[in-house]
N, C-alpha and C. Protein backbone atom coordinates (compact mmCIF):
# COMPACT_ATOMS: atom_id res chain seq x y z
N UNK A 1 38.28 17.51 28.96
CA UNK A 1 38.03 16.42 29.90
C UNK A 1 36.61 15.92 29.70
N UNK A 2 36.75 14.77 30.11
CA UNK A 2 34.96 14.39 29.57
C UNK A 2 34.25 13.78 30.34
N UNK A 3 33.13 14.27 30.67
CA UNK A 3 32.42 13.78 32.03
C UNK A 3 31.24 12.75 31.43
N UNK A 4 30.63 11.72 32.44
CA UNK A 4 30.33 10.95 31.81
C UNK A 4 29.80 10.83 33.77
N UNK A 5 28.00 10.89 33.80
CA UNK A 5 27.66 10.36 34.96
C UNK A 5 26.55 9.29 34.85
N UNK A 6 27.05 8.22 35.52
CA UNK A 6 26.56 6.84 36.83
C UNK A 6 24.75 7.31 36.53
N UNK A 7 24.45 8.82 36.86
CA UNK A 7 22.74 8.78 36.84
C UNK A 7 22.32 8.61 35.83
N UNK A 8 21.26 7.83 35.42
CA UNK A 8 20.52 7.50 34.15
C UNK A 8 19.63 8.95 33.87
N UNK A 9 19.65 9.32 32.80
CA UNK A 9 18.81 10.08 31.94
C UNK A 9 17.57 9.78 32.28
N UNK A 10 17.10 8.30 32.14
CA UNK A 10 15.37 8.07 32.22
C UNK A 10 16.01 6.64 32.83
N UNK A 11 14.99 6.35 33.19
CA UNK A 11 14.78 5.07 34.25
C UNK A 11 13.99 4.33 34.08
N UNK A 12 14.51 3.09 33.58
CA UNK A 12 13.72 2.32 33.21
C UNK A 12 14.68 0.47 33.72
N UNK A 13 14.45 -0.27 33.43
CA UNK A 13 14.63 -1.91 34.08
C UNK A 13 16.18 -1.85 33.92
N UNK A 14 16.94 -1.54 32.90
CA UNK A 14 18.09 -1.64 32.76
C UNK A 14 19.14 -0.77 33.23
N UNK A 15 18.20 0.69 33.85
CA UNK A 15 19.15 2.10 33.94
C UNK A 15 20.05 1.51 35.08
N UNK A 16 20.06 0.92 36.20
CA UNK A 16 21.18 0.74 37.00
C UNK A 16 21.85 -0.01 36.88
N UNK A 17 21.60 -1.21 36.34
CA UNK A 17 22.78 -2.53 35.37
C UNK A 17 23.80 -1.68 34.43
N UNK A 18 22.92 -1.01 33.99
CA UNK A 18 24.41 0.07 32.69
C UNK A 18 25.07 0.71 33.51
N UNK A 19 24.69 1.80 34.57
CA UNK A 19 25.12 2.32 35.40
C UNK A 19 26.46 1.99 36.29
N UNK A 20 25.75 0.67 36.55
CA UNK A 20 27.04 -0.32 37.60
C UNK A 20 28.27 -0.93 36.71
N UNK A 21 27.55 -0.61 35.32
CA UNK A 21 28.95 -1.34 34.64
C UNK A 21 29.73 -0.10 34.21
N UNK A 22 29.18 1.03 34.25
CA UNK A 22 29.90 2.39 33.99
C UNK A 22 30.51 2.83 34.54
N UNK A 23 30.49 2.58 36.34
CA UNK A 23 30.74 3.23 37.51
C UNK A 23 32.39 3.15 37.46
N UNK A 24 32.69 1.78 37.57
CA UNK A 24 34.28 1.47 37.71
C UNK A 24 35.11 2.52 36.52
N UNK A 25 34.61 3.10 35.43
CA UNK A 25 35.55 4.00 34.59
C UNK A 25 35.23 5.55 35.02
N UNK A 26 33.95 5.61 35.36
CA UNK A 26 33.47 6.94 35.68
C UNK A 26 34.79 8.16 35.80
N UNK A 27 35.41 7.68 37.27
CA UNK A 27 36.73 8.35 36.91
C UNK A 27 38.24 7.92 36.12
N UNK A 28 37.57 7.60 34.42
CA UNK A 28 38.82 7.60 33.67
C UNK A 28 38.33 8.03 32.53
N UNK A 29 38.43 9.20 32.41
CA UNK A 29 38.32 10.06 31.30
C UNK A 29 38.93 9.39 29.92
N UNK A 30 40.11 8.71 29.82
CA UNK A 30 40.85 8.16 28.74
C UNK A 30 39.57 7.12 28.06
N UNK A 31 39.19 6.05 29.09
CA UNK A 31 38.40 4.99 28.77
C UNK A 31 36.96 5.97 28.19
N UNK A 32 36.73 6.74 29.16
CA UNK A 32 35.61 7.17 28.41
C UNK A 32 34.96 7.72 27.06
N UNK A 33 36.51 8.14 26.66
CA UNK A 33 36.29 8.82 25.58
C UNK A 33 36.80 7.66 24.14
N UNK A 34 37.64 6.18 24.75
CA UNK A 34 37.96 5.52 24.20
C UNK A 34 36.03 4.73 23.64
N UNK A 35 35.01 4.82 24.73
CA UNK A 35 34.09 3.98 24.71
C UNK A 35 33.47 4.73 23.88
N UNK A 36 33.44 6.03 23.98
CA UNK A 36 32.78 7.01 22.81
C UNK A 36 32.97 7.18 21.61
N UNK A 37 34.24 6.96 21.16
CA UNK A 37 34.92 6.74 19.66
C UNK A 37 34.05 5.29 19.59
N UNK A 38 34.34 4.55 20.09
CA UNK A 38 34.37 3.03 19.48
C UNK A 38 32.66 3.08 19.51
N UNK A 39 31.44 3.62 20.10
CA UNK A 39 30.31 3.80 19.89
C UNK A 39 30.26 4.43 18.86
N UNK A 40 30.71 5.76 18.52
CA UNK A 40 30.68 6.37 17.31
C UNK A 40 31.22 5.64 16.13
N UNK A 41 31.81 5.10 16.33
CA UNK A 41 32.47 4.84 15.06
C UNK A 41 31.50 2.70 14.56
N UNK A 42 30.94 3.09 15.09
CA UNK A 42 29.75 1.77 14.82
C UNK A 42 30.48 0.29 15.10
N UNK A 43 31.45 0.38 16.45
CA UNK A 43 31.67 -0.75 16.84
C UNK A 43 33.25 -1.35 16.45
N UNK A 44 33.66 -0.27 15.34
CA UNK A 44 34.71 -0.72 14.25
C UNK A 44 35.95 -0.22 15.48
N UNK A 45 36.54 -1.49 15.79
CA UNK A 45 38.26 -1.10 16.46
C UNK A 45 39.27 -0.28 15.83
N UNK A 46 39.18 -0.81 14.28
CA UNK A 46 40.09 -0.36 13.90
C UNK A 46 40.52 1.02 13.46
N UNK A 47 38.71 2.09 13.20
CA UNK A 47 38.59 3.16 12.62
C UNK A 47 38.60 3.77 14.22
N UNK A 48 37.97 3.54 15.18
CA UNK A 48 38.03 3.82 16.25
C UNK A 48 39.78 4.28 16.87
N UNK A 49 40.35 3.17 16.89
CA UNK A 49 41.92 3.45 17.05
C UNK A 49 42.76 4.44 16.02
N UNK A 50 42.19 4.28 14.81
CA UNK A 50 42.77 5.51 13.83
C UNK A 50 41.96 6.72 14.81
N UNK A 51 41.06 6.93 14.52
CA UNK A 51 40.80 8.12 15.24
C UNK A 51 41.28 8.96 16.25
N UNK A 52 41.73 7.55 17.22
CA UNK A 52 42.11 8.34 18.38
C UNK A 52 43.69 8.03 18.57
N UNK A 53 44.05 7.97 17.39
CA UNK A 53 45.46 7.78 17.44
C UNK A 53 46.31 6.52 17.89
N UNK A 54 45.66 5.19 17.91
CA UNK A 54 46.06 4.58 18.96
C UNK A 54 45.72 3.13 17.66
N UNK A 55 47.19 1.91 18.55
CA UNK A 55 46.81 0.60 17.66
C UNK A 55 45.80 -0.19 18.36
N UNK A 56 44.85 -0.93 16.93
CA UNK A 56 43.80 -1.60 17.32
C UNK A 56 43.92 -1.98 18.53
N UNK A 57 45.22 -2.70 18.85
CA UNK A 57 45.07 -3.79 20.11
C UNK A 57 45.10 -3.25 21.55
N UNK A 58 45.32 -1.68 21.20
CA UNK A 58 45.21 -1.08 22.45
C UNK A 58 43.59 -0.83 22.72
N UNK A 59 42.96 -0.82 21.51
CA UNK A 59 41.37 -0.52 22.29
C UNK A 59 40.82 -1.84 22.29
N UNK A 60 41.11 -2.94 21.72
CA UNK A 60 41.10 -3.95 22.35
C UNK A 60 41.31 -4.11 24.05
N UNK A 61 42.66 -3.96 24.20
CA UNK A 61 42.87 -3.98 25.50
C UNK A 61 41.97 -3.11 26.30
């Protein structure tokens, strides 16, 4: 399961704008780990969705 918290690490002008846009998935583990592939994988949908098993247009969606 993968936890993923709302508090910023360091605080600085932007930490609660990211925060507030994080909040609404906070509890969805699926998305979270969907946002973590697709960070890891340098933005790419399509290697992202291979990865996690899933078609492009679903991490699209």
């Amino acid at each position: 399961m993968s936890s993923w918290s709302t508090t910023p690490s360091r605080n600085d002008e932007s930490s609660g704008r990211i925060a507030a846009l994080l909040n609404p998935v906070a509890d969805r583990p699926e998305f979270l780990d969907t946002l973590r592939a697709y960070l890891r994988h340098q933005h790419d949908r399509r290697v992202t969705a291979h990865h996690l098993g899933l078609h492009p247009n679903t991490v699209d969606n």
